[in-house]
Protein backbone atom coordinates (compact mmCIF):
# COMPACT_ATOMS: atom_id res chain seq x y z
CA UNK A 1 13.97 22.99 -12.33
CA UNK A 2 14.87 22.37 -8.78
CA UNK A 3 17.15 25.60 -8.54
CA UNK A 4 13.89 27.89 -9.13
CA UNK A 5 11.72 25.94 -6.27
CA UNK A 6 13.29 28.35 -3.38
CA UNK A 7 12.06 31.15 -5.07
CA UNK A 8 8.61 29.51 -5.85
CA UNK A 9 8.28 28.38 -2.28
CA UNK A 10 8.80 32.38 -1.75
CA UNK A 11 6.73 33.70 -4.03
CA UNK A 12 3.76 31.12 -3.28
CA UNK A 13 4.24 32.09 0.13
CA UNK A 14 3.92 35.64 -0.16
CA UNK A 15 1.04 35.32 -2.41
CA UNK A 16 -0.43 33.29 0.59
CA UNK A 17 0.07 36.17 2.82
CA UNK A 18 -1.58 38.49 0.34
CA UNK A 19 -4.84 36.37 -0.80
CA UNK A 20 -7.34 38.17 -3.43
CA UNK A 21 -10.88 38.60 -1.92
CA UNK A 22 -12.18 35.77 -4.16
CA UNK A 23 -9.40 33.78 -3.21
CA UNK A 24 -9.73 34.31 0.92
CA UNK A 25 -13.72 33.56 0.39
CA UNK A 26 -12.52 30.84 -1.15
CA UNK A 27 -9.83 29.50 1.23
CA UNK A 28 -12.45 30.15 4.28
CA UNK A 29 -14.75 27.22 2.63
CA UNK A 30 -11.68 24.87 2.21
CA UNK A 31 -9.49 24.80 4.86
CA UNK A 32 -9.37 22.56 7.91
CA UNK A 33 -11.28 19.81 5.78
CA UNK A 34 -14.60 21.58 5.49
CA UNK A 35 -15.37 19.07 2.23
CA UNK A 36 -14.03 16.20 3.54
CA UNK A 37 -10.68 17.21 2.09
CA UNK A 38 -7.20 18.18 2.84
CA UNK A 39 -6.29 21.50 0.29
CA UNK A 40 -3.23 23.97 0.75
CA UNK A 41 -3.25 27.19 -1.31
CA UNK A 42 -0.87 28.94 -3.08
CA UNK A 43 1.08 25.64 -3.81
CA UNK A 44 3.74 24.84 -5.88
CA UNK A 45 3.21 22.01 -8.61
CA UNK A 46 6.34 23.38 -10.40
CA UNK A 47 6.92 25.42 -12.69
CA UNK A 48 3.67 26.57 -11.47
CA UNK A 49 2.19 27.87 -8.73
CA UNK A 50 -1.84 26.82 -8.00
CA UNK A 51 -4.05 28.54 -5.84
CA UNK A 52 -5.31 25.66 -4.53
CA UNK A 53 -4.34 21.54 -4.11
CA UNK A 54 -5.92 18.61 -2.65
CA UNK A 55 -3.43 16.06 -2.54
CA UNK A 56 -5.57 13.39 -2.39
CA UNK A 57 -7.68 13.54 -5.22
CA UNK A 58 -4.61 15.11 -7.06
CA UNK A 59 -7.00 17.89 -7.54
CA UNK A 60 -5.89 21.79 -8.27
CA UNK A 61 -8.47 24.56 -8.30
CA UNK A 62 -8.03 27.90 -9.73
CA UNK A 63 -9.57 31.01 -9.62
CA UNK A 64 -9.66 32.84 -12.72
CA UNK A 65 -10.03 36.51 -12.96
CA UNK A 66 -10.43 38.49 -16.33
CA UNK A 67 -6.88 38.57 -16.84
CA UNK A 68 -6.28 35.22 -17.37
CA UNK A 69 -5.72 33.89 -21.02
CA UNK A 70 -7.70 30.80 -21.42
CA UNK A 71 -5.57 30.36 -23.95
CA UNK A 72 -2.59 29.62 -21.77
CA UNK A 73 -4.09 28.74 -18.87
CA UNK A 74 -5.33 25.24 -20.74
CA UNK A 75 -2.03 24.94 -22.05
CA UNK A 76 -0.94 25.25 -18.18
CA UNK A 77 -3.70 22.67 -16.83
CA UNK A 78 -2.14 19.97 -19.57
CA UNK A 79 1.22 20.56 -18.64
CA UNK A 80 0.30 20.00 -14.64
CA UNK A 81 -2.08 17.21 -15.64
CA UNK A 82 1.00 15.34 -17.75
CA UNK A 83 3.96 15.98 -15.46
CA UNK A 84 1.98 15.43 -11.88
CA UNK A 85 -0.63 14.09 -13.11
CA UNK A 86 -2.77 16.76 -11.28
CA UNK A 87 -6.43 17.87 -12.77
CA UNK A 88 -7.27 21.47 -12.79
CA UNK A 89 -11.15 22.65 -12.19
CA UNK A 90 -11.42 26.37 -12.62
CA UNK A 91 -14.18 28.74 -11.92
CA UNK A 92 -14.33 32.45 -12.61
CA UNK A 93 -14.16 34.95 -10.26
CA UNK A 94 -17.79 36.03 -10.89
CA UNK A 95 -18.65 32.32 -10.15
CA UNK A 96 -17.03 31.74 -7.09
CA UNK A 97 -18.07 35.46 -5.27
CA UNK A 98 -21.95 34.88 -6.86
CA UNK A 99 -22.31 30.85 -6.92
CA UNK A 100 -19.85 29.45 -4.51
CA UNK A 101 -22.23 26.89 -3.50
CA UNK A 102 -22.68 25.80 -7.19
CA UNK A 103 -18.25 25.91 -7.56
CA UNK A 104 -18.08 24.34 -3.82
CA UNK A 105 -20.49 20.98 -5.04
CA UNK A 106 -18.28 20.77 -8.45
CA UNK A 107 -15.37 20.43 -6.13
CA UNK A 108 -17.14 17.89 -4.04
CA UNK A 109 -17.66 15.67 -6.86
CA UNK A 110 -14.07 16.11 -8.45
CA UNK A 111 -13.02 14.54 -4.96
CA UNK A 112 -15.56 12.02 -4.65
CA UNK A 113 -14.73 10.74 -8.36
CA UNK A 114 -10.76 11.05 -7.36
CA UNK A 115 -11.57 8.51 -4.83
């Protein structure tokens, strides 16, 4: 496991470089503590990389587009959930460019039940 984290780290960096729209909109209602909140994006809880964490409410968020599998994806979120013991909340892209007040208070109260 720890022999692929260099190349997470580089890959979850570059994807920070190179944010999706949805993603960026996102990020822009996140960062610097804007809900009260520490996140980082693009981090690595491995062997996965989410596209966003808030350490202290052990919180990931993800942004789901139409090519994700919800299939695997849940699969994903138990596997994070039993080996860091991280939650997942994920919205749709749709959701988050059309309702990100709506996905934005559903992230509020993940944190405020966290505490």
């Amino acid at each position: 496991m720890k022999t692929h984290r260099p190349r997470m780290r580089r890959r979850a960096r570059a994807q920070r470089r190179n944010p999706t729209q949805t993603e960026g909109r996102l990020w822009r209602r996140l960062r610097a503590k804007k809900l009260g909140a520490k996140f980082r994006r693009q981090h690595v809880l491995a062997p996965y990389i989410v596209d966003f964490y808030c350490p202290s409410a052990s919180l990931a968020v993800e942004v789901d587009g139409p090519w994700h599998d919800p299939t695997l994806d849940a699969r994903r979120d138990e596997e994070i959930a039993r080996r860091h013991g991280v939650s997942t909340l994920r919205f749709t892209v749709l959701n988050v460019e059309h309702h990100i007040d709506d996905v934005l208070a559903s992230i509020r109260v993940a944190i405020a039940s966290a505490s």
